[in-house]
N, C-alpha and C. Protein backbone atom coordinates (compact mmCIF):
# COMPACT_ATOMS: atom_id res chain seq x y z
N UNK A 1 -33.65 31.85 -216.80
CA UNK A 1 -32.37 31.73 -217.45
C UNK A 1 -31.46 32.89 -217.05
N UNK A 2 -32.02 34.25 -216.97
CA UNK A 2 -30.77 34.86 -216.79
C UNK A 2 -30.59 35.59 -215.39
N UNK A 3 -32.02 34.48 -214.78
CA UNK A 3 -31.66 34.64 -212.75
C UNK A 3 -30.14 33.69 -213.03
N UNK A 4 -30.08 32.62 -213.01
CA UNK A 4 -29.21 31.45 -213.47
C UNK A 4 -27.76 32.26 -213.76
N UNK A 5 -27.83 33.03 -214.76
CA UNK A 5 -26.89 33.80 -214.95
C UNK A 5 -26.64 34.89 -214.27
N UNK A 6 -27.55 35.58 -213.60
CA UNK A 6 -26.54 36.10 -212.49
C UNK A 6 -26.11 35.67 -211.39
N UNK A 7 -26.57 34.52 -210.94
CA UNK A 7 -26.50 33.88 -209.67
C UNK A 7 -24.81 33.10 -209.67
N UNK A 8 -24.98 33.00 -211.85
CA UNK A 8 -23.35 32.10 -211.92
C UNK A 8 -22.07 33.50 -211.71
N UNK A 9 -22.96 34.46 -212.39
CA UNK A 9 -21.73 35.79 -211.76
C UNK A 9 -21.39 36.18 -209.90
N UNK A 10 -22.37 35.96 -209.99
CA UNK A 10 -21.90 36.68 -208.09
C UNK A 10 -21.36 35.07 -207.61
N UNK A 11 -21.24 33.82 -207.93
CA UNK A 11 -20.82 32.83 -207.29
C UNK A 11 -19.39 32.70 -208.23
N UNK A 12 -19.09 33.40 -209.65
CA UNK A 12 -17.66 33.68 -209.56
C UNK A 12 -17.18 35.07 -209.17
N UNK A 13 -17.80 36.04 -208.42
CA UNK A 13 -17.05 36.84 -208.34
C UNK A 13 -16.67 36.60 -207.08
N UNK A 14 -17.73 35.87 -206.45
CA UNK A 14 -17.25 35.44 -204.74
C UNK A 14 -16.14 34.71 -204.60
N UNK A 15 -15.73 33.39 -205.83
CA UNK A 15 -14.68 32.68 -205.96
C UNK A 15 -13.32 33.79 -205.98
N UNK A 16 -13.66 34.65 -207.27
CA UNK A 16 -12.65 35.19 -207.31
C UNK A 16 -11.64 36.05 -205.83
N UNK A 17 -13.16 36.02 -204.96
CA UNK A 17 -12.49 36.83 -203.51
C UNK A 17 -11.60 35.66 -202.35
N UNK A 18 -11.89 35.05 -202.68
CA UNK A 18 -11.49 33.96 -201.76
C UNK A 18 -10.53 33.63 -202.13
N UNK A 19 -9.62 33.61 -200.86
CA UNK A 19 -7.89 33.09 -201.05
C UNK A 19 -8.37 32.34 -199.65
N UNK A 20 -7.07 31.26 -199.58
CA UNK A 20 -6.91 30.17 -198.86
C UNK A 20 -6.31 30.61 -197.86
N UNK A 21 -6.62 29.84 -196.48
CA UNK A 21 -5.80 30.68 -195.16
C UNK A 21 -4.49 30.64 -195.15
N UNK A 22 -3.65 29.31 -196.23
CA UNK A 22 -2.34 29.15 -196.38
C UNK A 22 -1.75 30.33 -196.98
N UNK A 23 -2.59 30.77 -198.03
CA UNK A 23 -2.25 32.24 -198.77
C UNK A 23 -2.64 33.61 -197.68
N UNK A 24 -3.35 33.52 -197.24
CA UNK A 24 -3.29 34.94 -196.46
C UNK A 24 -2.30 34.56 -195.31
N UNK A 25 -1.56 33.34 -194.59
CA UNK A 25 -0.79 33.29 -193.79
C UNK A 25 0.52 33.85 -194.72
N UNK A 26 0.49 33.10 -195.63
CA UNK A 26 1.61 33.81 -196.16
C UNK A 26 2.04 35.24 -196.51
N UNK A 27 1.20 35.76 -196.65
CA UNK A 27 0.90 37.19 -197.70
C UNK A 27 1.36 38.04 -196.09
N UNK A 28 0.61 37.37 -195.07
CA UNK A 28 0.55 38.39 -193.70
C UNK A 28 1.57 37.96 -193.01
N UNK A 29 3.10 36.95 -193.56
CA UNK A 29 4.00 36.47 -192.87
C UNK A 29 4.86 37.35 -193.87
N UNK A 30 5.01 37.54 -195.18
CA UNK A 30 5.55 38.50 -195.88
C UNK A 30 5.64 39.93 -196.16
N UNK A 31 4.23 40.25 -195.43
CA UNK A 31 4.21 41.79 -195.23
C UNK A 31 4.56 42.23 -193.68
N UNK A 32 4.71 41.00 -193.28
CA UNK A 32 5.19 41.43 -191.76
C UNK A 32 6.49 42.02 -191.62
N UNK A 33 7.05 40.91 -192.52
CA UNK A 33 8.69 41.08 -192.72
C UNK A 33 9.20 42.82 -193.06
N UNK A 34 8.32 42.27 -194.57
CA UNK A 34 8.60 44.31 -194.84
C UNK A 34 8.31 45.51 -194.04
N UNK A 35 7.54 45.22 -193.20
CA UNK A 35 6.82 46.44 -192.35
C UNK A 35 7.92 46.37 -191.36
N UNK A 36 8.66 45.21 -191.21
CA UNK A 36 9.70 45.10 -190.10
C UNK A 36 10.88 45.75 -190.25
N UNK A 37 11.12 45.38 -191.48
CA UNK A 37 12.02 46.10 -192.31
C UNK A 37 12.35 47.44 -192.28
N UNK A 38 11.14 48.12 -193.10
CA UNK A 38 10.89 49.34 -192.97
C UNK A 38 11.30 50.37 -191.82
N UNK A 39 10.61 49.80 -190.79
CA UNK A 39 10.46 50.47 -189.70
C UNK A 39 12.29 50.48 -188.92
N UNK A 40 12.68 49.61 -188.62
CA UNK A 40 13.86 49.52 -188.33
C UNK A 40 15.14 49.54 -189.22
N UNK A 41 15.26 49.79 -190.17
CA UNK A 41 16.17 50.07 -191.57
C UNK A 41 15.64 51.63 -191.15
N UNK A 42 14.65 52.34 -190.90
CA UNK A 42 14.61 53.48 -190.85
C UNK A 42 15.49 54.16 -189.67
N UNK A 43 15.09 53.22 -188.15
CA UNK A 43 15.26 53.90 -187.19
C UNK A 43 16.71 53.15 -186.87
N UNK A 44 17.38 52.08 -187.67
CA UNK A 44 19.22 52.32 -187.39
C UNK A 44 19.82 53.26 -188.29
N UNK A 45 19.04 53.48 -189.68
CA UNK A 45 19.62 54.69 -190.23
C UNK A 45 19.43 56.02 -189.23
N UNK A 46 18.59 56.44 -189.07
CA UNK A 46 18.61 57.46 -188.06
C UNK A 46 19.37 57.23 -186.87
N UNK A 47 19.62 56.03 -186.06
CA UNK A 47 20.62 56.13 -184.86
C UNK A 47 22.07 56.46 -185.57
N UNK A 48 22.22 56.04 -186.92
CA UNK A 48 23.44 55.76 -187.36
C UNK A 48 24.16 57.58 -187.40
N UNK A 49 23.12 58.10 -188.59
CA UNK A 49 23.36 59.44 -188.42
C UNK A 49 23.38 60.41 -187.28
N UNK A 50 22.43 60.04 -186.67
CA UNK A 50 22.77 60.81 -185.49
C UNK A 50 23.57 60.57 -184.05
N UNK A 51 24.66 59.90 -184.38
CA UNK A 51 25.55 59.41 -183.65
C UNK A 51 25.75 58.27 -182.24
N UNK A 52 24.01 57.81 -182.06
CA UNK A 52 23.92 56.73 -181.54
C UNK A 52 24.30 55.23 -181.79
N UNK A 53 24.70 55.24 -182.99
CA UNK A 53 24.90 54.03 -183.34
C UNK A 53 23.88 53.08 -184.26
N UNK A 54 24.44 52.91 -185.30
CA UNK A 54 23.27 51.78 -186.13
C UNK A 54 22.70 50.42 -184.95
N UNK A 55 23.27 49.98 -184.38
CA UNK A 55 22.88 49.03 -183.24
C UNK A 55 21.71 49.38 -182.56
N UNK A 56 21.79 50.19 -182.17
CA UNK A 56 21.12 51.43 -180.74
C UNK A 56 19.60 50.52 -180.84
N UNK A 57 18.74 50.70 -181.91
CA UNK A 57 17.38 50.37 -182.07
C UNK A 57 17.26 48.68 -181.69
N UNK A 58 18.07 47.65 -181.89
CA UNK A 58 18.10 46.49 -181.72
C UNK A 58 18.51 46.24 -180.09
N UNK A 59 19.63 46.85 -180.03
CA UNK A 59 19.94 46.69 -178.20
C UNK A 59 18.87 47.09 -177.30
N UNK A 60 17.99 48.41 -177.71
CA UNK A 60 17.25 48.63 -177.10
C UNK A 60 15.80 48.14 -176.70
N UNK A 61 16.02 47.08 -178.32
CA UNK A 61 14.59 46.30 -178.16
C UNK A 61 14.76 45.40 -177.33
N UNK A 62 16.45 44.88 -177.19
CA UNK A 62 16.65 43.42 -176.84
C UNK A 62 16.60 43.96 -175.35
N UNK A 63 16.60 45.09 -174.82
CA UNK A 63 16.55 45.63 -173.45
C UNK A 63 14.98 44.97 -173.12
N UNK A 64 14.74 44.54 -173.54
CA UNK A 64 13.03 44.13 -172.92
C UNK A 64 13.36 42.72 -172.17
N UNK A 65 14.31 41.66 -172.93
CA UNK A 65 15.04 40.52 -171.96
C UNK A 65 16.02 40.41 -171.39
N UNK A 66 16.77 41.56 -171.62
CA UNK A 66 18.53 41.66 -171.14
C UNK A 66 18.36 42.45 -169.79
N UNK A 67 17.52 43.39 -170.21
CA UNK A 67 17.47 44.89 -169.01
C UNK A 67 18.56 45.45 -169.59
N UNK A 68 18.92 46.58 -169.17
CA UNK A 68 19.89 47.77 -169.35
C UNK A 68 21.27 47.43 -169.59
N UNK A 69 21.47 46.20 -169.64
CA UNK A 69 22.42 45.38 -169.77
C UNK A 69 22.75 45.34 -171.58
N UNK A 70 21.50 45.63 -171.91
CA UNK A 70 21.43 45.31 -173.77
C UNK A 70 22.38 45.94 -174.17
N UNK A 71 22.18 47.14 -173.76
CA UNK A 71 23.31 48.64 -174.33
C UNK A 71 24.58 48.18 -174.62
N UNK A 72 24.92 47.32 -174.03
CA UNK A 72 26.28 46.82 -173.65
C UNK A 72 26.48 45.37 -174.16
N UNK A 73 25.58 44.83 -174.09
CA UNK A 73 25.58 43.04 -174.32
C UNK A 73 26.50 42.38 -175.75
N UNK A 74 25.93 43.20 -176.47
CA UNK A 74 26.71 42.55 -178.03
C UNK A 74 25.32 42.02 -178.94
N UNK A 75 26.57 40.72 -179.04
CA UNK A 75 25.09 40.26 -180.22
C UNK A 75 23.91 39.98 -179.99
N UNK A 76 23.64 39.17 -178.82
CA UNK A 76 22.81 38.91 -178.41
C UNK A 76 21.69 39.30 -178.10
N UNK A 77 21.96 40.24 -177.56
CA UNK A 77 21.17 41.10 -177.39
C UNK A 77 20.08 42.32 -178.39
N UNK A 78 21.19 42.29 -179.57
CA UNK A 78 20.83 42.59 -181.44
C UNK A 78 19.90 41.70 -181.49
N UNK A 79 20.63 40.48 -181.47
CA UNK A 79 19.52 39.19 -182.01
C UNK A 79 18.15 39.37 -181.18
N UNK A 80 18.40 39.26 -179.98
CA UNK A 80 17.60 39.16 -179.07
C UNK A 80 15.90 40.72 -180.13
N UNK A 81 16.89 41.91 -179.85
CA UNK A 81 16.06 42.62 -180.07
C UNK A 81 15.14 42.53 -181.65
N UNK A 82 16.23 42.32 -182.58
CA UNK A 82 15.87 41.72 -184.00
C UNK A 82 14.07 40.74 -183.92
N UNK A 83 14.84 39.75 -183.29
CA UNK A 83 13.64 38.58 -183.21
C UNK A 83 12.40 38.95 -182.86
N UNK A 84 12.50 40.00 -181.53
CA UNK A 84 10.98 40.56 -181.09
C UNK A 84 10.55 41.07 -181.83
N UNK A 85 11.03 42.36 -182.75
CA UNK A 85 10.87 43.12 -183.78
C UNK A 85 9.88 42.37 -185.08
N UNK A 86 10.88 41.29 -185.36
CA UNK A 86 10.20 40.61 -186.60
C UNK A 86 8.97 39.67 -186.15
N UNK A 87 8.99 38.94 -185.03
CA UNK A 87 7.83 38.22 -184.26
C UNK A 87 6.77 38.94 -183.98
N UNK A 88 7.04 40.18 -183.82
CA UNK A 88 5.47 41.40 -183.32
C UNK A 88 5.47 41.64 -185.00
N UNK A 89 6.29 41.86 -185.65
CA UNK A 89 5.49 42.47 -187.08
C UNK A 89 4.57 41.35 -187.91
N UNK A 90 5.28 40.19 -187.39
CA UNK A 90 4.76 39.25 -188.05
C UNK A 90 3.29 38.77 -187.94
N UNK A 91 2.73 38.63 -186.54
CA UNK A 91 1.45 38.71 -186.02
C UNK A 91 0.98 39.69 -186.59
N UNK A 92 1.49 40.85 -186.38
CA UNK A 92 0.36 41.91 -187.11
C UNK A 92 0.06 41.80 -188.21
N UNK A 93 0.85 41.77 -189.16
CA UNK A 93 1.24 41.09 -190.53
C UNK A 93 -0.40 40.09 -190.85
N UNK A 94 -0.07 39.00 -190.43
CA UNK A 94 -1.15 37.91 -190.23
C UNK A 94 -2.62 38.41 -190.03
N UNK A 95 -2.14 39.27 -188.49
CA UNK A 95 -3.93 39.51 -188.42
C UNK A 95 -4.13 40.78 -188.97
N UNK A 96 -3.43 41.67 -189.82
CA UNK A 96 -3.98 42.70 -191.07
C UNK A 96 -4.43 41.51 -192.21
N UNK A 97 -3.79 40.96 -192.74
CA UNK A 97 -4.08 40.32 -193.82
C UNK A 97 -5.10 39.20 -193.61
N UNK A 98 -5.91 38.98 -191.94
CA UNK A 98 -7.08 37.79 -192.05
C UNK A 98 -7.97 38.98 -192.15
N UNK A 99 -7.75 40.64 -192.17
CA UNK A 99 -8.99 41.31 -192.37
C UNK A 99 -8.89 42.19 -193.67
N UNK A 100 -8.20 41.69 -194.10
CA UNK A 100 -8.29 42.37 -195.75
C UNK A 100 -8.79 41.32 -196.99
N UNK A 101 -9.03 41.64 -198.16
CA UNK A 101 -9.09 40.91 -199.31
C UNK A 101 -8.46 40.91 -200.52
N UNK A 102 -8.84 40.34 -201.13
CA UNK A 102 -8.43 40.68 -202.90
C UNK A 102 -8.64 42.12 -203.43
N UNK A 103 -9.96 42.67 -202.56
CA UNK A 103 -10.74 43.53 -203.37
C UNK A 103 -9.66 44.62 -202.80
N UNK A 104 -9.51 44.52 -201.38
CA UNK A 104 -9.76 45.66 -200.81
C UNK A 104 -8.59 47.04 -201.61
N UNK A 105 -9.20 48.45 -201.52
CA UNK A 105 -8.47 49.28 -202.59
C UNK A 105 -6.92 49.31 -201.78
N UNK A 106 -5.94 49.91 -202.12
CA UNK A 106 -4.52 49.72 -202.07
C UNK A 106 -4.66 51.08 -200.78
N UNK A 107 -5.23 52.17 -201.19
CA UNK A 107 -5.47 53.25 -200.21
C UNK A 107 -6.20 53.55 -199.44
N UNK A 108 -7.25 52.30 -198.95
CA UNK A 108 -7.94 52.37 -197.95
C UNK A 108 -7.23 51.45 -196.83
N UNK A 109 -6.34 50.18 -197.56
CA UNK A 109 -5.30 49.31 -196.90
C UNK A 109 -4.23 50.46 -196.32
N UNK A 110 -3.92 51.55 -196.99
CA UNK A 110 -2.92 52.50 -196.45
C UNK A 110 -3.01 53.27 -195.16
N UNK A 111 -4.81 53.61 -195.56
CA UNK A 111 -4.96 54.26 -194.40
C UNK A 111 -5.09 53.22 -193.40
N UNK A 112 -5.91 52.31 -193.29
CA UNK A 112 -5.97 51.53 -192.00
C UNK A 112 -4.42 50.92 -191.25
N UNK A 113 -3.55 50.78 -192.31
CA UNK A 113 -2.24 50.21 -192.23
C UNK A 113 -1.70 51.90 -191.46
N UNK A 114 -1.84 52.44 -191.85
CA UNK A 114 -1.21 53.79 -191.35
C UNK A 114 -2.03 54.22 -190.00
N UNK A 115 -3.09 54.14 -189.62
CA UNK A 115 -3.91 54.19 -188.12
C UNK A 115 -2.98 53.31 -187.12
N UNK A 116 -3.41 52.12 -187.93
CA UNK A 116 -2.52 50.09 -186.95
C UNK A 116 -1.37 51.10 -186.32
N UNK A 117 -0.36 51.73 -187.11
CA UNK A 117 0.93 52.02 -187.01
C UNK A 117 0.69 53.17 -185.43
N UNK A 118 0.00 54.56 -185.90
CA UNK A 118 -0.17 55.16 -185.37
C UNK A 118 -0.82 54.48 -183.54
N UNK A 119 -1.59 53.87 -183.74
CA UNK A 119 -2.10 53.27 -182.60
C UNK A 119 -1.31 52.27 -181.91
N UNK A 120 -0.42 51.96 -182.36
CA UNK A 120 1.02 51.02 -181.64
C UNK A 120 1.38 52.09 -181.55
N UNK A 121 2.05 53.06 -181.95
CA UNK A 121 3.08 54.01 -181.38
C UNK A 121 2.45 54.55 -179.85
N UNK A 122 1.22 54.77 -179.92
CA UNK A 122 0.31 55.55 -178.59
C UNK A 122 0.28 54.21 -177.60
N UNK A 123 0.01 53.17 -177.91
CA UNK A 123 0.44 52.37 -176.85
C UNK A 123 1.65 51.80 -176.57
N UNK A 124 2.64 51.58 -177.29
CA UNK A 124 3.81 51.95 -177.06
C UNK A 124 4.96 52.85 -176.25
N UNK A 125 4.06 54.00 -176.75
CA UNK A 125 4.24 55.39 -175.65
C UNK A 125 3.81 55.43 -174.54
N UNK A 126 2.76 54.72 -174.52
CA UNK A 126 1.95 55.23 -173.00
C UNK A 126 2.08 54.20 -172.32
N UNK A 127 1.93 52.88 -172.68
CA UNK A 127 1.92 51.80 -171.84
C UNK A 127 3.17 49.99 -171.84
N UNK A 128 3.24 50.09 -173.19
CA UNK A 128 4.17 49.44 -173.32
C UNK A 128 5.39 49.54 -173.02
N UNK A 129 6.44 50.41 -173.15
CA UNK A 129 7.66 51.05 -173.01
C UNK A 129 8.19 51.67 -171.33
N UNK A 130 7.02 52.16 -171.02
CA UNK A 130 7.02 53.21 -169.74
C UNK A 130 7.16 51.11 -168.57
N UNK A 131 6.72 50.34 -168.35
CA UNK A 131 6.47 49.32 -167.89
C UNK A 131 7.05 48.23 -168.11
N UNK A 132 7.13 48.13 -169.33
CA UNK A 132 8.26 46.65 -169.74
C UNK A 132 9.38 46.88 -170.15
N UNK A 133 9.86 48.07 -170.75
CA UNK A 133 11.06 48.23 -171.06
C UNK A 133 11.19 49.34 -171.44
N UNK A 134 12.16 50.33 -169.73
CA UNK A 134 11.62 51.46 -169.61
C UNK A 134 13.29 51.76 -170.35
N UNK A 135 14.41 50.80 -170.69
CA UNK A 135 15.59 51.43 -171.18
C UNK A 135 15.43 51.44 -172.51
N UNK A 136 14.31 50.66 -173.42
CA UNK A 136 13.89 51.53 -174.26
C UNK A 136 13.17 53.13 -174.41
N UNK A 137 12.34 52.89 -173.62
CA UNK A 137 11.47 54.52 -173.28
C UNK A 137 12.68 55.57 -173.26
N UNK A 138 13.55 54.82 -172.35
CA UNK A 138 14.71 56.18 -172.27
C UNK A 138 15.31 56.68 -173.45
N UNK A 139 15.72 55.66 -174.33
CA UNK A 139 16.03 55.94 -175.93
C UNK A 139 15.69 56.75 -176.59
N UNK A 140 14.56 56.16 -176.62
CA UNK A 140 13.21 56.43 -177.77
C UNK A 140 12.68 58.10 -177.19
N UNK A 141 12.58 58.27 -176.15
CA UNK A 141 12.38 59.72 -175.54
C UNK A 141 13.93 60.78 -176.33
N UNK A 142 14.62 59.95 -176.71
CA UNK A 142 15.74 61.38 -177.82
C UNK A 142 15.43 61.12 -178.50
N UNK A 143 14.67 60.33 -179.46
CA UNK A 143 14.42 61.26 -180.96
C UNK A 143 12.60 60.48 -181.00
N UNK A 144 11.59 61.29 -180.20
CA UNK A 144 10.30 61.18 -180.46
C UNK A 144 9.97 61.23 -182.00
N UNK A 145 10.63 61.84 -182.47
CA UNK A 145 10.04 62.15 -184.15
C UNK A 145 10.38 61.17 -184.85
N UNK A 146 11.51 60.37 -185.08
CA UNK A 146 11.85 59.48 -185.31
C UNK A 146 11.38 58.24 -185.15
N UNK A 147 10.99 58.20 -183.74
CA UNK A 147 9.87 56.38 -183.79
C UNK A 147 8.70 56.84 -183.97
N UNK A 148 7.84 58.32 -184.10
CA UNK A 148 6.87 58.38 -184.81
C UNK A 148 6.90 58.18 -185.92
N UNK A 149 7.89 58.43 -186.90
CA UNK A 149 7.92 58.17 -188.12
C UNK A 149 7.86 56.80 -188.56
N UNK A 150 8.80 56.18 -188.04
CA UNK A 150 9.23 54.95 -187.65
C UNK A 150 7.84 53.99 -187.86
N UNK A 151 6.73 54.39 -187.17
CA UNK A 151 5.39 53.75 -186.98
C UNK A 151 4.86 54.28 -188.23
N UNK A 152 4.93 55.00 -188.55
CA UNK A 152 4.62 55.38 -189.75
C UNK A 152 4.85 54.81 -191.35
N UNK A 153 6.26 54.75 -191.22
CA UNK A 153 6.54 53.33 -192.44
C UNK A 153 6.04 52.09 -192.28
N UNK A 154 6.06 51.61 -190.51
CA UNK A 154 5.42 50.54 -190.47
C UNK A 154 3.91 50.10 -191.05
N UNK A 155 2.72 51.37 -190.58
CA UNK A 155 1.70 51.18 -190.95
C UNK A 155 1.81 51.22 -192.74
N UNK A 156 2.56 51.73 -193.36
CA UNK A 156 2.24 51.67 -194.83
C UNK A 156 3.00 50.53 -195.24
N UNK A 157 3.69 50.02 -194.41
CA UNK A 157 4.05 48.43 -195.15
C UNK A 157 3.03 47.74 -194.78
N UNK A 158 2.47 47.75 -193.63
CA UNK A 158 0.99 46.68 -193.79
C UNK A 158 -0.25 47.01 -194.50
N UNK A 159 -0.57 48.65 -194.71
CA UNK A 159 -1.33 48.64 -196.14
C UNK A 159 -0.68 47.80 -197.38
N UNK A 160 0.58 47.60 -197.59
CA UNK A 160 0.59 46.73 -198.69
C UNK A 160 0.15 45.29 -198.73
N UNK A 161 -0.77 45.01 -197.75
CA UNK A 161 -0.93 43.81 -197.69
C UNK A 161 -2.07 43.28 -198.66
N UNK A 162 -2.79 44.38 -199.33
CA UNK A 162 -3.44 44.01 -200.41
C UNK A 162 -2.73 43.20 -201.63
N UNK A 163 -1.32 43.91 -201.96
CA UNK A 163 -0.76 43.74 -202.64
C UNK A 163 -0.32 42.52 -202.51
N UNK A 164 0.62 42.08 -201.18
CA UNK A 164 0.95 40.36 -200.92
C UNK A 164 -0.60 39.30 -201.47
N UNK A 165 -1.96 39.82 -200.82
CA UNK A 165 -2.28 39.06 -201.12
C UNK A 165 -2.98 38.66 -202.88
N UNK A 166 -2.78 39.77 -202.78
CA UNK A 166 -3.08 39.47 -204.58
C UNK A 166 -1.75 38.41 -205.57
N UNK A 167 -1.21 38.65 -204.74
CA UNK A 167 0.55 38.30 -205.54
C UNK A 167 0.56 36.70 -205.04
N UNK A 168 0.06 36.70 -204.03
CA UNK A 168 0.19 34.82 -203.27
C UNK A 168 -1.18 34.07 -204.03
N UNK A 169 -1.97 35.12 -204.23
CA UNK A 169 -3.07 34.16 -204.64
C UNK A 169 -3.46 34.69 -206.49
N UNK A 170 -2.41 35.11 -206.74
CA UNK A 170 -2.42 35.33 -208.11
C UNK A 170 -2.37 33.49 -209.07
N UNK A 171 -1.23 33.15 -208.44
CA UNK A 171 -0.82 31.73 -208.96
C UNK A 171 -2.34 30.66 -209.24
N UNK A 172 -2.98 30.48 -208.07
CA UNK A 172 -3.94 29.99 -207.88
C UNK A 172 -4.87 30.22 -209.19
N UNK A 173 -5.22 31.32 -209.12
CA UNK A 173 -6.26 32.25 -210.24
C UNK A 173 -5.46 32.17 -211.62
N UNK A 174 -4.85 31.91 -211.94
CA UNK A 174 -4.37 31.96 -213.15
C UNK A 174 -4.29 30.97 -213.89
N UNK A 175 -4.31 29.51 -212.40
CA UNK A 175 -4.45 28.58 -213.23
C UNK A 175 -5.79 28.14 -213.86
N UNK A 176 -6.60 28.49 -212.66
CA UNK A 176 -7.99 28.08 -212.33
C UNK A 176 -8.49 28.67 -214.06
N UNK A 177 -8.17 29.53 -214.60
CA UNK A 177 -8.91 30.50 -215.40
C UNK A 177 -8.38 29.87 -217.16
N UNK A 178 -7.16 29.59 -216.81
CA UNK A 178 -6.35 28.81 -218.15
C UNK A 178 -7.23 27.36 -218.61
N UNK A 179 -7.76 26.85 -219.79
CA UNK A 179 -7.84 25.88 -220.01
C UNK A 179 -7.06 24.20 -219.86
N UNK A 180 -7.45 23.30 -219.37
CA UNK A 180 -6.66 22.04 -219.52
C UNK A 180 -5.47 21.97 -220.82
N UNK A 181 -4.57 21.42 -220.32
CA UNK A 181 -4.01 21.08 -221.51
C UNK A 181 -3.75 19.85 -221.87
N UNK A 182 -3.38 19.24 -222.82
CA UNK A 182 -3.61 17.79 -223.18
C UNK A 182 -2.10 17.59 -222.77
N UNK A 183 -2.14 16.12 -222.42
CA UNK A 183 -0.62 15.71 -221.67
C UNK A 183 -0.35 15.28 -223.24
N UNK A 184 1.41 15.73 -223.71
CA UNK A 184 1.74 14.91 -225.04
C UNK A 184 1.88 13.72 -224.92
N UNK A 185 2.29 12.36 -226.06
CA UNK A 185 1.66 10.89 -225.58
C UNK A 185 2.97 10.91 -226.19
């Protein structure tokens, strides 16, 4: 009898871990956004102040399909850079949140979210930028401290991905846990 009963605890606490891939797509399509956010709300405030221009960070991304042409292009080239921005956060987004859980603590999500960040910036630096889009590199080489940082907000918006997924798969659990209710006649 009370093998029975623990066997019914660890088969709800396992329930309780399990969210649906629709919910962790979501959770890791919503923390993508913010980490996107973050990171670039940081680094046009910084172009802004320091007299490059709030644009500067978007032209320069969009320099990866325009070429050196971005600097100059207009919107398009914003858009252009915008879209890559939010499309790379978004994947990451996704595949942080297919390796996290319900459980996982908020500050161990920080640190790993804060490494992710750090370890894009080093390939970024070293191999991405220098090769595909070296009129970003040129940018980004005046204010080094700045897209380090930059990676830095990023990784702590994808530690919050504990948080998305608790919040997407909260709904689920709340119902599951509430009793039936009688339909009125």
């Amino acid at each position: 009898m009370a093998e029975q009963s623990d066997m019914a605890s660890v088969d709800a606490s396992a329930s309780a871990d399990r969210v649906s891939w629709g919910r962790r797509l979501a959770a890791g399509i919503a923390d993508g956004i913010l980490s996107a956010i973050l990171m670039m709300g940081f680094m046009m405030a910084y172009s802004s102040v320091t007299g490059a221009g709030v644009t500067m960070p978007l032209k320069a991304l969009g320099a990866l399909v325009y070429g050196v042409e971005a600097l100059v292009a207009g919107s398009m080239a914003m858009l252009a850079g915008a879209g890559i921005q939010l499309g790379f956060s978004i994947v990451l987004g996704i595949l942080f949140a297919l390796f996290t859980s319900r459980r996982t603590s908020i500050v161990a999500a920080l640190f790993a979210g804060i490494v992710v960040g750090i370890v894009i910036w080093v390939a970024m630096e070293l191999v991405v930028l220098p090769y595909m889009n070296p009129t970003m590199a040129a940018r980004i080489a005046l204010m080094p401290l700045a897209y380090f940082i930059a990676h830095l907000l990023y990784g702590i918006g994808l530690g919050l991905t504990p948080v998305f997924i608790r919040t997407f798969s909260r709904k689920r659990h709340d119902r599951m846990e509430r009793p039936a209710e009688a339909l009125p006649t």
